[in-house]
Protein backbone atom coordinates (compact mmCIF):
# COMPACT_ATOMS: atom_id res chain seq x y z
CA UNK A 1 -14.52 -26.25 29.99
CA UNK A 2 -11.64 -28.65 30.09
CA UNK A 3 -11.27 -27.99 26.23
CA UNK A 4 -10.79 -24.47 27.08
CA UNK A 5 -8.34 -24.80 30.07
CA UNK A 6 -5.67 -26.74 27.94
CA UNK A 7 -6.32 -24.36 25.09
CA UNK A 8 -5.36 -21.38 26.93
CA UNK A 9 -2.54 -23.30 28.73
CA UNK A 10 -0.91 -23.92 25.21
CA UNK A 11 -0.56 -20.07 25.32
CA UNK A 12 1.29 -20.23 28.35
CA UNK A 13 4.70 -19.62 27.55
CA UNK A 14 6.19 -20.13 31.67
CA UNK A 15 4.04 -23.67 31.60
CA UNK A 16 5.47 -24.30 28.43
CA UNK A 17 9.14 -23.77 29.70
CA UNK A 18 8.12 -26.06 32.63
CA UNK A 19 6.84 -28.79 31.02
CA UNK A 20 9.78 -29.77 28.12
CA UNK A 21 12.52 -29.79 30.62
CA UNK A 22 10.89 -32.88 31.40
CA UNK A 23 11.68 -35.88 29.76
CA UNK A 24 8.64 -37.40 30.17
CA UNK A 25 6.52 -35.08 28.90
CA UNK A 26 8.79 -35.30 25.00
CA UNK A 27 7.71 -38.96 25.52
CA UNK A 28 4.19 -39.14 25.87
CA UNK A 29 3.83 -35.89 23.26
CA UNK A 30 5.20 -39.04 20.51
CA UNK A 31 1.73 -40.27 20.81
CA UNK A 32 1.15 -36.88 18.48
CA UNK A 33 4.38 -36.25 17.63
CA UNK A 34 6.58 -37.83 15.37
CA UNK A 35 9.84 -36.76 16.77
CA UNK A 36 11.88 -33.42 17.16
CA UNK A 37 13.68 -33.65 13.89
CA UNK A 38 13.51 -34.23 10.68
CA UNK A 39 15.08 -37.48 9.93
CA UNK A 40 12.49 -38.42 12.82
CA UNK A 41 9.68 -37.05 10.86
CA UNK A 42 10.85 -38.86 7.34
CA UNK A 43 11.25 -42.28 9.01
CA UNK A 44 7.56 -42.17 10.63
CA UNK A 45 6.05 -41.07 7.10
CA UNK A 46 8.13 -43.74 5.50
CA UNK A 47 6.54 -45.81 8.32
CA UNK A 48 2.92 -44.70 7.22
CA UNK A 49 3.51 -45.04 3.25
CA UNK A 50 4.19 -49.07 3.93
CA UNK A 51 0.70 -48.89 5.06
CA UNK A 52 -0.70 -47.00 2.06
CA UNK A 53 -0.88 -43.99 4.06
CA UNK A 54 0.50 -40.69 2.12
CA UNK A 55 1.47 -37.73 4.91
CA UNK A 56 2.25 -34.03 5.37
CA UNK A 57 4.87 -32.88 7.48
CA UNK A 58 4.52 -29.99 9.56
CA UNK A 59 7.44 -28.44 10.94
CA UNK A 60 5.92 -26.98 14.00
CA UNK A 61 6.15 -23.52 15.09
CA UNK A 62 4.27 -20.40 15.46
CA UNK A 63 3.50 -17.27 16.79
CA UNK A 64 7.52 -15.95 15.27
CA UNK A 65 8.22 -12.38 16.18
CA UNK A 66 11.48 -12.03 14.29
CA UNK A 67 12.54 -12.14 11.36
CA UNK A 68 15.74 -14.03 11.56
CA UNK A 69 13.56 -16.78 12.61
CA UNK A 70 11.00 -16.40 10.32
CA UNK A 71 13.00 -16.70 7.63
CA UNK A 72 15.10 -19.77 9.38
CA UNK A 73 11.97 -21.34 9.69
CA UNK A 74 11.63 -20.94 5.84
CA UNK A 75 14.81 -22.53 4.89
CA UNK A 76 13.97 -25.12 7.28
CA UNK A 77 10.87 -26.38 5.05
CA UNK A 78 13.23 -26.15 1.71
CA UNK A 79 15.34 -28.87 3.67
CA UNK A 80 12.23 -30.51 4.40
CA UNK A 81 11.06 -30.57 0.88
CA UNK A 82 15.13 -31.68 -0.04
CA UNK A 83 14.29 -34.55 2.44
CA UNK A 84 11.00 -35.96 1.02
CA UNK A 85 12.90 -35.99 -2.71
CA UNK A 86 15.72 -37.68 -1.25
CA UNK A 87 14.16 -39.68 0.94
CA UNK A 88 11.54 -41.12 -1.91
CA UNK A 89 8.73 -40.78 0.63
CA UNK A 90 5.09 -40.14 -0.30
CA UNK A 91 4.47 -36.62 1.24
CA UNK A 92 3.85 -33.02 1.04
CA UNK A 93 4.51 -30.15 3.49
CA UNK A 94 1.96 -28.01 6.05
CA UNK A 95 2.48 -24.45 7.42
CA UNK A 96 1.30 -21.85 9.48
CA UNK A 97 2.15 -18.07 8.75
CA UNK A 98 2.84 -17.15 11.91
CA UNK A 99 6.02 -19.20 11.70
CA UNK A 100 6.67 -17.06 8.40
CA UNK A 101 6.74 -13.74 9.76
CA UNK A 102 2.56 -13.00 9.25
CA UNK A 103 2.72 -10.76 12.61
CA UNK A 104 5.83 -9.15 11.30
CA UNK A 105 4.54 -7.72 7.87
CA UNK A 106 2.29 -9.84 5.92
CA UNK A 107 4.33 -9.04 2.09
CA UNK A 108 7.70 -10.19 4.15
CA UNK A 109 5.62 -13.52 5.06
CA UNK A 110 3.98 -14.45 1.36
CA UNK A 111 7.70 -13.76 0.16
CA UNK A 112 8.95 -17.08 2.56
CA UNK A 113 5.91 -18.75 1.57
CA UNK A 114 6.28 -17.73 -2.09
CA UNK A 115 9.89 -19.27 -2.05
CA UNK A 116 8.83 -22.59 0.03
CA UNK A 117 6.05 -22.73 -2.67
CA UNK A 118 8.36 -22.34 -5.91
CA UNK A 119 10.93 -25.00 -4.23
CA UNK A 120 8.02 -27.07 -3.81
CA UNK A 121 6.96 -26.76 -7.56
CA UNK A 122 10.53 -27.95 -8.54
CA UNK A 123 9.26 -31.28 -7.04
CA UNK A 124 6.12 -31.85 -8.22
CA UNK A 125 5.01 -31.17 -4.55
CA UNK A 126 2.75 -29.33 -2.57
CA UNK A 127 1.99 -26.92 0.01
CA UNK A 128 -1.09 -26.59 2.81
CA UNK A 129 -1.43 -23.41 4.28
CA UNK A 130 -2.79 -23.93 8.12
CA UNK A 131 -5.27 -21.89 9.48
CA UNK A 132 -5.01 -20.68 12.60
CA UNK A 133 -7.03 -17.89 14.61
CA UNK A 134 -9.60 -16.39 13.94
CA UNK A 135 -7.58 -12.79 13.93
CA UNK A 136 -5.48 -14.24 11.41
CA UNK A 137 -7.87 -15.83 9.12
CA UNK A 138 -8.59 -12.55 6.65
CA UNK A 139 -4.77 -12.45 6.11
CA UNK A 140 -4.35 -16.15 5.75
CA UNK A 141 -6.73 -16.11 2.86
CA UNK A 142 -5.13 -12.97 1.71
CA UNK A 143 -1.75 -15.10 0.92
CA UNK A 144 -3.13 -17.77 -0.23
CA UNK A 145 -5.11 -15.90 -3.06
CA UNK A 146 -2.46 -13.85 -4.40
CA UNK A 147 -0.20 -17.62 -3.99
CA UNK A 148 -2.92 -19.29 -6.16
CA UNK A 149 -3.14 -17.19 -8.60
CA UNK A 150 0.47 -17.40 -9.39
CA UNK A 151 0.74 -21.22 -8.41
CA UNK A 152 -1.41 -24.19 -8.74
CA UNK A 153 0.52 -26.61 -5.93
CA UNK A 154 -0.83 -24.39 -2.98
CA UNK A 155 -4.14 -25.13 -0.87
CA UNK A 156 -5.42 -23.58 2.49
CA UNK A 157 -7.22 -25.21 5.72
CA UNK A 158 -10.57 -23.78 6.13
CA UNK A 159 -12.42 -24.01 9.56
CA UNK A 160 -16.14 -24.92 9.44
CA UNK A 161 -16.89 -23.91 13.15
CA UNK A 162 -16.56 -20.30 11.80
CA UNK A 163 -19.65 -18.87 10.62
CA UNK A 164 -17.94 -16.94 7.52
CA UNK A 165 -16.14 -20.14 6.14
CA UNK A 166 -19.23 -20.81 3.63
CA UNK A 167 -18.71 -17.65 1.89
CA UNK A 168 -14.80 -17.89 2.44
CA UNK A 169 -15.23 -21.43 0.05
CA UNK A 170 -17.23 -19.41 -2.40
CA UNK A 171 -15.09 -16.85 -2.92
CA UNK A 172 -12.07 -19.17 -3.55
CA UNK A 173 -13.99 -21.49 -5.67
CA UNK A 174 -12.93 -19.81 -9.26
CA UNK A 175 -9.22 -20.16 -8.30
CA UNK A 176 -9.45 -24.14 -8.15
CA UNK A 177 -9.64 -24.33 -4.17
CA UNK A 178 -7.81 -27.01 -2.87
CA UNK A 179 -8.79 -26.97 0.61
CA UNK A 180 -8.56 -29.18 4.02
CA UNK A 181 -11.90 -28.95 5.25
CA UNK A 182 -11.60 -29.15 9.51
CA UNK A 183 -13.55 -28.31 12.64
CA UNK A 184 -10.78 -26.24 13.46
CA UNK A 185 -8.74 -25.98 17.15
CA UNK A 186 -8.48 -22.42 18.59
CA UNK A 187 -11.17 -21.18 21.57
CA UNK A 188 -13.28 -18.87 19.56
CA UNK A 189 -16.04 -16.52 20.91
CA UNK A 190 -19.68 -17.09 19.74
CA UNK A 191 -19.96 -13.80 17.84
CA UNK A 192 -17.42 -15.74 15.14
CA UNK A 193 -18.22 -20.05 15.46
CA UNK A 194 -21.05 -21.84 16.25
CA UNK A 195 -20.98 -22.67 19.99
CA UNK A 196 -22.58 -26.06 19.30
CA UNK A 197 -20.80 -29.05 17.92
CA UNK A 198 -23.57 -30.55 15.79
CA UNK A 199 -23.90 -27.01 13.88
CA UNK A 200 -19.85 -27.20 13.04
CA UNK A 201 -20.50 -30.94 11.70
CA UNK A 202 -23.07 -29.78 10.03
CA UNK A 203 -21.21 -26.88 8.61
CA UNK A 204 -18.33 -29.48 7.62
CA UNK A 205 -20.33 -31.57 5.79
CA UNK A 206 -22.03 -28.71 3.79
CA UNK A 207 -18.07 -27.12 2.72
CA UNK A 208 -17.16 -30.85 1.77
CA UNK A 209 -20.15 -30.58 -0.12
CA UNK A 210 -19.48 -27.31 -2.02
CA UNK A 211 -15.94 -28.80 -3.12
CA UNK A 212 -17.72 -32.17 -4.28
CA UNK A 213 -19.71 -30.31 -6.82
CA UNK A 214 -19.44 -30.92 -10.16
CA UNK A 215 -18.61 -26.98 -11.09
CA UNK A 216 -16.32 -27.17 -8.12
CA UNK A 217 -14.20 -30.13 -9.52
CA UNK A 218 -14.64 -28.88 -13.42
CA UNK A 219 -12.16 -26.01 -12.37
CA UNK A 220 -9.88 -28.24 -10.19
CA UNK A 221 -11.78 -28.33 -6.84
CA UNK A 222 -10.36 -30.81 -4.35
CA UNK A 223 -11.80 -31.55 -0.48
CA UNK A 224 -9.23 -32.89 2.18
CA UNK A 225 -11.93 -33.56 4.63
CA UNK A 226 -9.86 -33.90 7.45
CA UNK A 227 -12.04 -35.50 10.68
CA UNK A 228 -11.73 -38.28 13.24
CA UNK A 229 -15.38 -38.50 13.46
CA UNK A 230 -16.50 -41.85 12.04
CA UNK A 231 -20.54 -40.56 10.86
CA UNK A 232 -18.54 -38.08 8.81
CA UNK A 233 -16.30 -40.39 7.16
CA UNK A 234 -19.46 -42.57 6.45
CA UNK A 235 -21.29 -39.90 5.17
CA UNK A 236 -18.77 -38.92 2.84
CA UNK A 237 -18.07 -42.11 1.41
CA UNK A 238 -22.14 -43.05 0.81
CA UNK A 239 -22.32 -39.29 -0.80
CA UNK A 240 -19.15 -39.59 -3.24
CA UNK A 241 -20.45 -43.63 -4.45
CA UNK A 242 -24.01 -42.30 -4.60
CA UNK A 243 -22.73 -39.44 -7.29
CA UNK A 244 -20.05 -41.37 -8.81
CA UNK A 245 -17.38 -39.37 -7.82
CA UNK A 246 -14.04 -41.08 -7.77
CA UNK A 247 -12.30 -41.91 -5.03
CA UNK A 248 -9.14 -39.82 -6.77
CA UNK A 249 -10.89 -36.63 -6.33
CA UNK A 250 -10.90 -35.99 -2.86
CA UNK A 251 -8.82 -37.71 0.09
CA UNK A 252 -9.20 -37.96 4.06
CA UNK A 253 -6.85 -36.44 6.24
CA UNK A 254 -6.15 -37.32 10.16
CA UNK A 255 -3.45 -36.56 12.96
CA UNK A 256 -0.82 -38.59 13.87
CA UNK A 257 -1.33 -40.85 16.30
CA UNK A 258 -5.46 -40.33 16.45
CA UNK A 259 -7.58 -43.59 14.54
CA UNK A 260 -4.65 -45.42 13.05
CA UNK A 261 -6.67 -48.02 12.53
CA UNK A 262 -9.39 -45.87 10.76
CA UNK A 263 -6.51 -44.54 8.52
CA UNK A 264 -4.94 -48.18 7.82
CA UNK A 265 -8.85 -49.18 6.92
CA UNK A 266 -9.63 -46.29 4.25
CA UNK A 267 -6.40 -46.91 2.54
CA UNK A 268 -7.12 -50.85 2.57
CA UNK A 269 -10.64 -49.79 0.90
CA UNK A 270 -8.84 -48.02 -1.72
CA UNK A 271 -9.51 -43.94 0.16
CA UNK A 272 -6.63 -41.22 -0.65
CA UNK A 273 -5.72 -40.88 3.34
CA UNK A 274 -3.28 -37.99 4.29
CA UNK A 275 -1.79 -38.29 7.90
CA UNK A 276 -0.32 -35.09 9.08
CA UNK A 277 2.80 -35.85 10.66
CA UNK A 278 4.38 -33.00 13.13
CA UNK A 279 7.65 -32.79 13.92
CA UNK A 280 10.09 -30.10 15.43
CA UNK A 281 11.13 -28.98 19.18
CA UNK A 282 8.34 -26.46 19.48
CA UNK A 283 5.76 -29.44 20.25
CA UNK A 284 4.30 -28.25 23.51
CA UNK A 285 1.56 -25.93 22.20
CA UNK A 286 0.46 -28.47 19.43
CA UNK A 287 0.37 -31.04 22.04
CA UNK A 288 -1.96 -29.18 24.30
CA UNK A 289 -4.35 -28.65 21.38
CA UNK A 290 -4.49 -32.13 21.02
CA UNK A 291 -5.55 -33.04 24.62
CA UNK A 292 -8.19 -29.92 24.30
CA UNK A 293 -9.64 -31.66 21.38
CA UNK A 294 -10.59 -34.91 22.75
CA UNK A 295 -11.14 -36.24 26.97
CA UNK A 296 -9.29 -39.65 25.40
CA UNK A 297 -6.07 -37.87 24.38
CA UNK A 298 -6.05 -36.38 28.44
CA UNK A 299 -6.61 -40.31 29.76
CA UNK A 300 -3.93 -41.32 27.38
CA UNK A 301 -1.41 -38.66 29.31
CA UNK A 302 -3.00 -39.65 32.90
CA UNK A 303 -2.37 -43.62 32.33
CA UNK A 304 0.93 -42.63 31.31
CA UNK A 305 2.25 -40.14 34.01
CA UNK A 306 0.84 -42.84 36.38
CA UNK A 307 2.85 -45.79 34.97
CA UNK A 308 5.72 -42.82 34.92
C-alpha cells in the first residue's frame, strides 16, 4: 500500500512543484541522483569506473507533450554522448520515449531515437531503451524492432512482473535481443502482472534464462539482469559457472545509490556491473519510484528530514 501511495504521488504534478522548491528535498534525492547536470552526471560515472563499475546515464524526463521539447530532449542526449567521448568515461546512455515525443506521434519519436542511436554508433556506443507503462509497452517494442533491425547498438528493458514479457523475449530473440531484464516500477493492475512478488522473481529468473541460452547467445543474445535482490544475483552466478558461460556475456545492472557495496563486490569478482546513473532537473518523479520500491529508501528520507 505504501508502494502504491508514492507511486501515484510521482504523478502528482502540484506535489511535485511543492516539493523541488525545497532545497532539501534536491539533497536527499543525491542518494539516487547523481546531480542536475551533466558535468554532475560524468564526474559520478568517472567516480564509479575507478571502482570497476561501467554506467548508463539517464537524462531524466518523461511524459513530454511537445515537440519542441521532445526534440530538445534529443539533442540533449547527443551532448551527452559528446560528453562520455570527451570525457573518456566508461558509459552508455538510457531513455524513455516519452521524453522523445512517443505520446506525440510514435514515427516523430523513433526519428529522435533513430538520430540519438546513429550518433551513438559514431562512438562505438550504445543505447537502452526504458520501459515504462504498461500502455506504452506495445509501442516501446514497436521502436525498438524497427531500431534493431537497422542497428545493432540498441537494446530495450523488459519487465518480468508483466505476464506477456515471456513471449515479448521470444519474439525479439531472432533480432539479437539485448535486453535489461527488471521487475519493473509502475503500479500495474492484476489483469497485466503478477500481483505476487515471488511469481515476478520467478518470472525474472526464467527471461534471464531464455537470454542465457546457447541459441540465444549464437545470434548475439545478451541479459542485463538488472536486480538488487541478492538470491538472484547468486542464482545467476551458480547458473552461468555451472554452464560455462563467460562472465563477458552477460552483465548486472543496479541504481545509483542502492547496494554499492554489492556493485563494488561483483566487479572485484571479475562481474560486468552497469550502474545506471540519473541525472537532470526533472528528478522528482524518479525519486518517488525509488522510495515506492523499497521501505529502506523511505527510512533513508525520514532519518534525513529529521537531522534536517
Amino acid at each position: 500500500m505504501l508502494g502504491r501511495l508514492f507511486l501515484a504521488l510521482s504523478r502528482s504534478q502540484g506535489l511535485r512543484e511543492f516539493v523541488v522548491r525545497f532545497p532539501i528535498a534536491r539533497r536527499i534525492s543525491r542518494r539516487f541522483v547523481a546531480g542536475e547536470t551533466l558535468e554532475e552526471a560524468i564526474e559520478a560515472v568517472r567516480g564509479l569506473n575507478r571502482k570497476g563499475l561501467l554506467a548508463t546515464i539517464d537524462h531524466l524526463g518523461e511524459s513530454i507533450t511537445s515537440r519542441e521539447e521532445a526534440s530538445e530532449a534529443a539533442r540533449q542526449y547527443l551532448r551527452v554522448l559528446d560528453g562520455i567521448e570527451e570525457g573518456g568515461v566508461e558509459s552508455n546512455v538510457s531513455l524513455k520515449l516519452t521524453q522523445m515525443g512517443l505520446d506525440i506521434d510514435q514515427d516523430f519519436c523513433q526519428k529522435n531515437v533513430e538520430m540519438i542511436v546513429e550518433h551513438a554508433k559514431r562512438y562505438g556506443n550504445f543505447v537502452r531503451i526504458d520501459m515504462e507503462g504498461s500502455p506504452h509497452t506495445e509501442r516501446t517494442l514497436q521502436v525498438h524492432r524497427a531500431l534493431r533491425e537497422r542497428y545493432d547498438n540498441v537494446g530495450v528493458a523488459i519487465q518480468s512482473y508483466l505476464y506477456r514479457s515471456g513471449e515479448d523475449v521470444r519474439r525479439l530473440l531472432p533480432l539479437g535481443l539485448n535486453a535489461r531484464l527488471c521487475k519493473g516500477a509502475y503500479d500495474e493492475p492484476p489483469d497485466i502482472a503478477f500481483p505476487r512478488k515471488n511469481d515476478v522473481d520467478e518470472n525474472l529468473i526464467k527471461l534471464t534464462e531464455m537470454l542465457l541460452a546457447e541459441e540465444a547467445r549464437r545470434v548475439g543474445g545478451y541479459p542485463a539482469l538488472a536486480t538488487h535482490d541478492e538470491r538472484i544475483v547468486d542464482w545467476c552466478k551458480r547458473y552461468v559457472e555451472e554452464r560455462g558461460i563467460g562472465k563477458e556475456e552477460f552483465e548486472f545492472q543496479m541504481l545509483y545509490g542502492i547496494r554499492p557495496r554489492l556493485q563494488e563486490r561483483l566487479a572485484v569478482e571479475g562481474y560486468r556491473v552497469r550502474t545506471y546513473v540519473p541525472y537532470g532537473l526533472s528528478w522528482y518523479p524518479y525519486f518517488m519510484r525509488r522510495l515506492a520500491e523499497r521501505p529502506a529508501n523511505l527510512f533513508f528520507l525520514l532519518r534525513n528530514l529529521f537531522k534536517a
